[in-house]
Protein backbone atom coordinates (compact mmCIF):
# COMPACT_ATOMS: atom_id res chain seq x y z
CA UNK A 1 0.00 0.00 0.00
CA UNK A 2 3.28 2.22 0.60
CA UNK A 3 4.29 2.28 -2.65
CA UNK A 4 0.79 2.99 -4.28
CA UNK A 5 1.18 6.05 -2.24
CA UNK A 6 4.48 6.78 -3.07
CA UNK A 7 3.29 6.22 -6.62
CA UNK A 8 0.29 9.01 -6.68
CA UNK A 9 2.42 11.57 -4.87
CA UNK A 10 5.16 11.37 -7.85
CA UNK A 11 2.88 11.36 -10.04
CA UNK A 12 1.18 14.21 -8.64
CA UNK A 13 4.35 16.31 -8.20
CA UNK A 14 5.20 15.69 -11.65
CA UNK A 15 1.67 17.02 -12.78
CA UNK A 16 2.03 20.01 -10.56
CA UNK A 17 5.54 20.43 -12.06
CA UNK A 18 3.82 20.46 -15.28
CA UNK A 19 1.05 22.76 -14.52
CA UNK A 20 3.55 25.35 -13.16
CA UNK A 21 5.53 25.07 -16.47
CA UNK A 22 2.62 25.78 -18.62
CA UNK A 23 1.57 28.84 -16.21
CA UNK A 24 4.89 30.42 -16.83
CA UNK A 25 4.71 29.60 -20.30
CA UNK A 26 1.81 32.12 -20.56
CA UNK A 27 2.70 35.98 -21.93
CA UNK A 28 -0.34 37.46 -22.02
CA UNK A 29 -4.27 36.44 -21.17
CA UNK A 30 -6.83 37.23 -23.48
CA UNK A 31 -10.36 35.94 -25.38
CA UNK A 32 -8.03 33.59 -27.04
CA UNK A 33 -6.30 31.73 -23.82
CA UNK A 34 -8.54 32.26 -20.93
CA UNK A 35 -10.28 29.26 -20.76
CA UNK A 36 -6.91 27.31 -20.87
CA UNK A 37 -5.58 29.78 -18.45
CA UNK A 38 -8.27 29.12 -15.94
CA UNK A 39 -8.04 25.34 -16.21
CA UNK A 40 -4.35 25.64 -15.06
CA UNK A 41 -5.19 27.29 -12.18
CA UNK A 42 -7.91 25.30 -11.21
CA UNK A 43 -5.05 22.43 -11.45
CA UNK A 44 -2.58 23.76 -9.08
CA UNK A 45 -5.32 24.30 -6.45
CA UNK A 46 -7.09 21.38 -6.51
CA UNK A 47 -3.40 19.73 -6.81
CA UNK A 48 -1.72 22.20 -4.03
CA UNK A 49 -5.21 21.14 -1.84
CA UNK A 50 -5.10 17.68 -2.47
CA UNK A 51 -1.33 17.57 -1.12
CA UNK A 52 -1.91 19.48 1.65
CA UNK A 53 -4.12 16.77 2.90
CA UNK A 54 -1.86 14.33 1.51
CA UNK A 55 2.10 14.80 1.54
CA UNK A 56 3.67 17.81 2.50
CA UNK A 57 6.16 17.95 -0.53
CA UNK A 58 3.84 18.73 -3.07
CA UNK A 59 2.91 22.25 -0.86
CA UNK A 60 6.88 22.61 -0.29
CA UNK A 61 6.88 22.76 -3.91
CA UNK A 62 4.47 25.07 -4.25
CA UNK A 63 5.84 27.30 -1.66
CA UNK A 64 9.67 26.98 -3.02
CA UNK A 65 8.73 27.99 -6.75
CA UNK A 66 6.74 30.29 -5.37
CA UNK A 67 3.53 29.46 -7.54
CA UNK A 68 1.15 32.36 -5.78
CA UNK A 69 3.48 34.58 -7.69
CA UNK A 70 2.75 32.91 -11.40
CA UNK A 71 -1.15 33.90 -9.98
CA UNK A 72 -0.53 37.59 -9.67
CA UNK A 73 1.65 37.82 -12.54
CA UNK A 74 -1.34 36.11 -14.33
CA UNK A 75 -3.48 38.79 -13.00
CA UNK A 76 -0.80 41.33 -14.12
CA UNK A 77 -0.75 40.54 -17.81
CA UNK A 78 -4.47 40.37 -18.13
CA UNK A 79 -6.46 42.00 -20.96
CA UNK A 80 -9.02 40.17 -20.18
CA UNK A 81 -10.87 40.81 -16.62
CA UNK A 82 -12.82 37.83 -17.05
CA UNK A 83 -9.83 36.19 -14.80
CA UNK A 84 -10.16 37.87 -11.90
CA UNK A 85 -13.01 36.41 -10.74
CA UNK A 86 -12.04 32.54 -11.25
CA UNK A 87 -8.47 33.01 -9.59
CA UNK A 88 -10.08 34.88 -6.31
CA UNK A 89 -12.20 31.63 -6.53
CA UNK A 90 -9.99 29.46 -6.80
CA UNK A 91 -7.32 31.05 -3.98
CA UNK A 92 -10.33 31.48 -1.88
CA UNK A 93 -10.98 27.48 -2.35
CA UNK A 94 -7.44 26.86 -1.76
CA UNK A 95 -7.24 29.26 1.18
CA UNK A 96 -10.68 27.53 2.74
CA UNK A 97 -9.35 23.87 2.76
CA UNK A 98 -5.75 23.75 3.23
CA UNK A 99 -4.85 22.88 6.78
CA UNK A 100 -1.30 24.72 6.41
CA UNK A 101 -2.32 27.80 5.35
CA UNK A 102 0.47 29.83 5.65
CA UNK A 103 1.21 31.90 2.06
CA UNK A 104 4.55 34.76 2.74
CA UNK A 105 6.19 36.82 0.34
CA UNK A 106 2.96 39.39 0.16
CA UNK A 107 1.72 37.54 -2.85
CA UNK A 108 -1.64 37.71 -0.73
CA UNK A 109 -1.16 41.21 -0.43
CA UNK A 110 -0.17 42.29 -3.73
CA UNK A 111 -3.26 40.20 -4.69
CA UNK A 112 -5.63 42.37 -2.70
CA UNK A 113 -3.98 45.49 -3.54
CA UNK A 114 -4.31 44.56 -7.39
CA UNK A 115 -6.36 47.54 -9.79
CA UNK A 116 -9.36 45.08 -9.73
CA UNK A 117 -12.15 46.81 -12.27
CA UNK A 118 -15.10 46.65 -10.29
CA UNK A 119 -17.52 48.00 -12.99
CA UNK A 120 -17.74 45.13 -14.08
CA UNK A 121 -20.33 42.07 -13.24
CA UNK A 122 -19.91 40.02 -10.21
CA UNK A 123 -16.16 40.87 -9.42
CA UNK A 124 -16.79 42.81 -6.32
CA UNK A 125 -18.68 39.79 -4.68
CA UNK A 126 -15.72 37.46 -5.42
CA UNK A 127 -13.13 39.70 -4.53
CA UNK A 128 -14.87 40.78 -0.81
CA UNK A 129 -15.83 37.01 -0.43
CA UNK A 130 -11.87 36.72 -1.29
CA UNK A 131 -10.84 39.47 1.32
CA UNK A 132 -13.73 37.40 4.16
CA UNK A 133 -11.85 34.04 3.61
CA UNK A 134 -8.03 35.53 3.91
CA UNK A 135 -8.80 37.58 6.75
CA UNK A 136 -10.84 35.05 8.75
């Protein structure tokens, strides 16, 4: 039963590894990328969450590299706003269920003091929701 374990983690950490790759990969987000955008960050949390739960090196890795940064830069190269909303859901989901919440570096920060354009749809919701579940 050890080494099925042992099994899943690696081949978690090599799908986080991959995930992370592709993020970086990424110059710019716009109508032609979001969707693909958003699935990658939908990976890494429900990856970073599911090793949180499950082996503490897949959230060393995603502390070391220093993935919350590849989600502000994400936010940062935007020219689409449609991805604000899904990545303050998705860190909000992440925040919510990880039992070693603990993020440094002000990514947080530089996440909540991002030029969010609030004119537009739902985002104020999310992002207050977003501000509810950090603080909390």
């Amino acid at each position: 039963m050890a080494l099925v374990k042992v099994r899943v983690v690696v081949l978690v950490l090599c799908r986080i590894i991959y995930v992370v790759n592709e993020l970086r990969e990424i110059k710019v987000v716009d109508e032609h990328n979001k969707e693909s955008v958003v699935d990658l960050l939908q990976s890494v949390v429900e990856i970073v969450t599911y090793g949180d739960k499950q082996d503490p090196m897949i959230f060393e890795y995603f502390m070391e590299c220093q993935v919350l940064a590849e989600f502000l830069r994400v936010l940062k190269i935007s020219r689409d706003s449609r991805i604000e909303i899904p990545l303050l859901q998705y860190l909000s989901i992440m925040i919510q269920n990880m039992d070693n919440y603990c993020f440094s570096n002000d990514y947080i920060n530089n996440i909540i003091e991002h030029q969010y354009q609030f004119n537009r749809g739902d985002l104020a919701q999310y992002y207050v929701s977003f501000l509810s579940i950090t603080f909390a």
